[in-house]
N, C-alpha and C. Protein backbone atom coordinates (compact mmCIF):
# COMPACT_ATOMS: atom_id res chain seq x y z
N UNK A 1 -5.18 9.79 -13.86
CA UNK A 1 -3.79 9.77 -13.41
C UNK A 1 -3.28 8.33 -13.48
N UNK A 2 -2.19 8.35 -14.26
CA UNK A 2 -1.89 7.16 -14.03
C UNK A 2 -1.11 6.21 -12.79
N UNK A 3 -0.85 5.10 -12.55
CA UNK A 3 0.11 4.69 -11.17
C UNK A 3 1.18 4.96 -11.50
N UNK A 4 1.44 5.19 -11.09
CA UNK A 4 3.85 5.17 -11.23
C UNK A 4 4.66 4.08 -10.81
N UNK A 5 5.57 4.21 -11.81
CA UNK A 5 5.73 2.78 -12.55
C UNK A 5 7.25 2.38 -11.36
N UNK A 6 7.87 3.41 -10.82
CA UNK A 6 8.78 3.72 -10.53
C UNK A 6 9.04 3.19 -8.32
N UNK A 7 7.98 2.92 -8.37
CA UNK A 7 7.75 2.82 -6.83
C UNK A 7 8.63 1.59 -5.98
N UNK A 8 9.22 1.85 -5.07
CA UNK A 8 9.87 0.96 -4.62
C UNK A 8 9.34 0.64 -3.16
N UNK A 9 9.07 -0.23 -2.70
CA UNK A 9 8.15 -0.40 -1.49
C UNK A 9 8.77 0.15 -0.08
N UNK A 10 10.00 0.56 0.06
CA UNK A 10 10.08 1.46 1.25
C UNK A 10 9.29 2.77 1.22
N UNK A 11 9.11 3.72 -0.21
CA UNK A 11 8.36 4.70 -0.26
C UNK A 11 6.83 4.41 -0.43
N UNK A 12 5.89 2.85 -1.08
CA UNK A 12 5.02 2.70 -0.31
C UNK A 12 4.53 2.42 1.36
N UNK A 13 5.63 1.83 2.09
CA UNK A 13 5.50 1.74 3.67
C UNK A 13 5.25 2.54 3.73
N UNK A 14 6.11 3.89 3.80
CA UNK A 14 6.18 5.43 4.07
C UNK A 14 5.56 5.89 4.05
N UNK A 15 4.32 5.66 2.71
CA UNK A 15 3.47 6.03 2.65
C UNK A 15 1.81 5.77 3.40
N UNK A 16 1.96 4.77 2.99
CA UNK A 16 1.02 4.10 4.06
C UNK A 16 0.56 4.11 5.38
N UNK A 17 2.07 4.63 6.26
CA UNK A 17 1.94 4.89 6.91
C UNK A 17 1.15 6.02 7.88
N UNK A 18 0.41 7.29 7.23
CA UNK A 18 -0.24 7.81 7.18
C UNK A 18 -1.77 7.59 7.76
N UNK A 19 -1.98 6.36 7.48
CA UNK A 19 -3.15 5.96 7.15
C UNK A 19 -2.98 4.61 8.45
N UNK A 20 -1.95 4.67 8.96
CA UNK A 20 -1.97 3.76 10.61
C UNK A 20 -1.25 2.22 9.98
N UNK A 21 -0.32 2.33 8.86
CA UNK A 21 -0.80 1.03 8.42
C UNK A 21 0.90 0.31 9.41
N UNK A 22 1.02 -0.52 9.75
CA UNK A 22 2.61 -0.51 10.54
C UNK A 22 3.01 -1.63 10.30
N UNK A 23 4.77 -2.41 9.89
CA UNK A 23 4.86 -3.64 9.95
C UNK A 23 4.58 -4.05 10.79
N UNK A 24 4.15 -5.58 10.63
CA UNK A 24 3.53 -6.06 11.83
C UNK A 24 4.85 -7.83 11.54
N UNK A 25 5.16 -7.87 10.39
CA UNK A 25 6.37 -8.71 10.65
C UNK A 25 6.81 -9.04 8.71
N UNK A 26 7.60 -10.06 8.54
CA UNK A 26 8.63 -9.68 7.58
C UNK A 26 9.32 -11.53 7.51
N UNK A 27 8.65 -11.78 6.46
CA UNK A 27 9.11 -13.12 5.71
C UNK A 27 9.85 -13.43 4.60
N UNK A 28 10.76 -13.55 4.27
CA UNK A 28 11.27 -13.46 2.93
C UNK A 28 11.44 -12.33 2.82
N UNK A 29 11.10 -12.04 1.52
CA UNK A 29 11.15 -10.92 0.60
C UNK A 29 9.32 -10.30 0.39
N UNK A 30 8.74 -10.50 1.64
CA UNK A 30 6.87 -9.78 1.70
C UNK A 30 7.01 -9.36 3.00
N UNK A 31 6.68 -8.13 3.53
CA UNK A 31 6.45 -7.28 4.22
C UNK A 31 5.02 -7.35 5.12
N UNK A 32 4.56 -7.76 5.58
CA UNK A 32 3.15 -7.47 6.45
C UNK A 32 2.58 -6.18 6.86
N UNK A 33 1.57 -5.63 6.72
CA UNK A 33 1.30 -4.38 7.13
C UNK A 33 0.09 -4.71 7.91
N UNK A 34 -0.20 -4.09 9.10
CA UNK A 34 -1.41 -4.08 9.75
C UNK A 34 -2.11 -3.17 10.02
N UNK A 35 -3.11 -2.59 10.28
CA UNK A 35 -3.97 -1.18 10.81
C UNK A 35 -5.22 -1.77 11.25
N UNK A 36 -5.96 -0.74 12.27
CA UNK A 36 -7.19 -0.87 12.39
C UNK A 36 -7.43 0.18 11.83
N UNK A 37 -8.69 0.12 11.54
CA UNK A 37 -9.76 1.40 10.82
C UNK A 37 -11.19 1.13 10.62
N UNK A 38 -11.78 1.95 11.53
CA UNK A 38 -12.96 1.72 12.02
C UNK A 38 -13.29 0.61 12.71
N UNK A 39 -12.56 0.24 13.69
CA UNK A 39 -12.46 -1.12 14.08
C UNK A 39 -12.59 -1.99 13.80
N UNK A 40 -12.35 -2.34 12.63
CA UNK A 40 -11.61 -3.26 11.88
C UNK A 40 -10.11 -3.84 11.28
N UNK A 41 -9.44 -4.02 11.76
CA UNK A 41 -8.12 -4.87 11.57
C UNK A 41 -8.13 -5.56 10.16
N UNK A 42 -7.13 -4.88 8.97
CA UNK A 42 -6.76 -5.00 7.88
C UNK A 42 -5.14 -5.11 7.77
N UNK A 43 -4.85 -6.16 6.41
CA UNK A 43 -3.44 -6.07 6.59
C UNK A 43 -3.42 -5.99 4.99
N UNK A 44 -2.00 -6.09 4.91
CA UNK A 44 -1.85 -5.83 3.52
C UNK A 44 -0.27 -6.43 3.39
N UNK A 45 0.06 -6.93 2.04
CA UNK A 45 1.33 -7.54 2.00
C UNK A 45 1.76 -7.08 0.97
N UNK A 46 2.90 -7.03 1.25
CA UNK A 46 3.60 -6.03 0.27
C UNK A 46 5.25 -6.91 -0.24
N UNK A 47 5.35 -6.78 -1.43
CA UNK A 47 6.90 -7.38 -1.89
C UNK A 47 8.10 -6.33 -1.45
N UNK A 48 8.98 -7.14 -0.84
CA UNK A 48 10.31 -5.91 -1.01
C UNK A 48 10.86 -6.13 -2.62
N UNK A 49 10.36 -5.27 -3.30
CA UNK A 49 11.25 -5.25 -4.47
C UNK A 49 10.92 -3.63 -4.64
N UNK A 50 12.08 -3.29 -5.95
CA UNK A 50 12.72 -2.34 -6.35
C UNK A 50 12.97 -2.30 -7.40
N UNK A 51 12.11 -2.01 -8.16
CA UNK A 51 10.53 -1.41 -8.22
C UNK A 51 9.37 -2.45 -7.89
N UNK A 52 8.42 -2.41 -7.30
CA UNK A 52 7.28 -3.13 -7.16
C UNK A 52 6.89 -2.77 -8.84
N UNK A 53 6.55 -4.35 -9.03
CA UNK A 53 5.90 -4.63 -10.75
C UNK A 53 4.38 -4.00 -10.66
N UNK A 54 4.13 -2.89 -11.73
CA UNK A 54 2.92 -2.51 -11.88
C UNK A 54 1.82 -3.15 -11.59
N UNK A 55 1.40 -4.56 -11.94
CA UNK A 55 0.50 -4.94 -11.59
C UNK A 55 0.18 -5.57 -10.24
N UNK A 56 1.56 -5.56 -9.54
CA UNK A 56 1.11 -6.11 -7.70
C UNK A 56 0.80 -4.46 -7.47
N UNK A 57 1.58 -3.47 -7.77
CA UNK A 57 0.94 -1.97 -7.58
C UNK A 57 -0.64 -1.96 -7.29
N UNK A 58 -0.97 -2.15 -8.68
CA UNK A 58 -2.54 -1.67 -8.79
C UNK A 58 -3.40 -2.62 -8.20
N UNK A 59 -2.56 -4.10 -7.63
CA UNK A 59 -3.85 -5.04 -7.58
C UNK A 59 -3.88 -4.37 -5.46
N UNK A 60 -2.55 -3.88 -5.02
CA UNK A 60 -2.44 -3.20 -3.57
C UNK A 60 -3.52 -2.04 -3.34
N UNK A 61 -3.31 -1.34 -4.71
CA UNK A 61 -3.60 -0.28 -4.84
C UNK A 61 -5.37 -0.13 -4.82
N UNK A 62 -5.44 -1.49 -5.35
CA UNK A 62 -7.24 -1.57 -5.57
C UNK A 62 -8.08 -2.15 -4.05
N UNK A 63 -7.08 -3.07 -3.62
CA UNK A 63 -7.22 -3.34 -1.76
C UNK A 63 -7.61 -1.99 -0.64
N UNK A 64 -7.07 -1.15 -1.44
CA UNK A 64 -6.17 -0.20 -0.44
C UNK A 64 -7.88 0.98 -0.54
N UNK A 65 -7.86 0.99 -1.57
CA UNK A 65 -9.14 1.80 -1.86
C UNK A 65 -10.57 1.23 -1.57
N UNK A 66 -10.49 0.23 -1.38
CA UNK A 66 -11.57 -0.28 -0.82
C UNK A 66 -11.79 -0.46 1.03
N UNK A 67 -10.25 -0.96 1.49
CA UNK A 67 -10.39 -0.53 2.69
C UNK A 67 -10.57 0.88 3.29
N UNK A 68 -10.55 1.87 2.80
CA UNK A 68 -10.31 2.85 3.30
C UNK A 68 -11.54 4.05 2.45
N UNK A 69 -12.19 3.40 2.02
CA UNK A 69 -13.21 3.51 1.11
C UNK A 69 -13.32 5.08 -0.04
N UNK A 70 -12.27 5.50 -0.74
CA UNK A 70 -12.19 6.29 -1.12
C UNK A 70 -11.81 5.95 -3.17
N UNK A 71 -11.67 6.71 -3.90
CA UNK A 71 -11.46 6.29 -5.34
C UNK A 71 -10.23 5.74 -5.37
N UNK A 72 -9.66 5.13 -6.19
CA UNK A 72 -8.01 5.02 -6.52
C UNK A 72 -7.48 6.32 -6.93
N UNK A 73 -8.14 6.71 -7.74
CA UNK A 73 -7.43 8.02 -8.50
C UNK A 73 -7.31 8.69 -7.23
N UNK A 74 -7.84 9.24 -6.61
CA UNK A 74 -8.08 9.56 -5.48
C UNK A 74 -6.42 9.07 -4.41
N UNK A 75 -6.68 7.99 -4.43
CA UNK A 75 -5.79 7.29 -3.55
C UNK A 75 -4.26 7.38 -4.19
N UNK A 76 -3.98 7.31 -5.18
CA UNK A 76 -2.82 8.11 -6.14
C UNK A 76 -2.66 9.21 -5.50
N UNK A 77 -3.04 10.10 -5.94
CA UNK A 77 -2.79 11.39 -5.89
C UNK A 77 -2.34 11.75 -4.06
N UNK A 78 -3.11 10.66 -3.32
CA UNK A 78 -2.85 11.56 -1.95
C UNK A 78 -1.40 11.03 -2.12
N UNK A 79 -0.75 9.62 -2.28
CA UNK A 79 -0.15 8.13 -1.62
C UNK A 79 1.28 9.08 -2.94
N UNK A 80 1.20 9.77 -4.13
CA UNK A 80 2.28 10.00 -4.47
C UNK A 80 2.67 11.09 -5.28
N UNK A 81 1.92 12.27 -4.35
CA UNK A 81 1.94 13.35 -5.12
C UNK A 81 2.60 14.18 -3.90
C-alpha cells in the first residue's frame, strides 16, 4: 500500500489521536504531539502544512511504527483507510 500523497496534518492529528497522541504545544508552523504508551512518554512533531511533503510523511510514519510497534503497512491502512 502505498502512503497518500494527499494528507494534510489536521487529518494526521485526528488521526493519531486514537492512539492517545495530544497537542502538547505549537511553535511556528510544527505542532508537538505527546502520548504515553506503555509507560513511556513519546512525542512526535508534526508540520502544519497542506499537504505534508511525502517524505516528512514516511520519515513520521516510520517513528510512528516503531513506537507503537506494529508494520507501517499496517500502520497505513489503520491511520487512512
Amino acid at each position: 500500500m502505498k502512503i497518500p500523497r494527499n494528507i494534510n496534518y489536521k487529518k494526521l492529528i485526528k488521526s493519531l489521536d486514537k492512539y492517545g497522541f495530544k497537542i502538547t504545544r505549537r511553535t511556528g508552523s510544527h505542532i508537538r504531539l505527546t502520548a504515553e504508551i506503555e509507560g513511556k512518554v513519546y512525542h512526535l512533531t508534526i508540520p502544519a502544512h497542506n499537504p505534508i511533503k511525502i517524505g516528512t510523511l514516511n520519515s513520521i510514519l516510520d517513528e510512528l511504527s516503531k513506537i507503537l510497534k506494529i508494520q507501517k503497512i499496517e500502520l497505513i491502512k489503520i491511520l487512512f483507510n
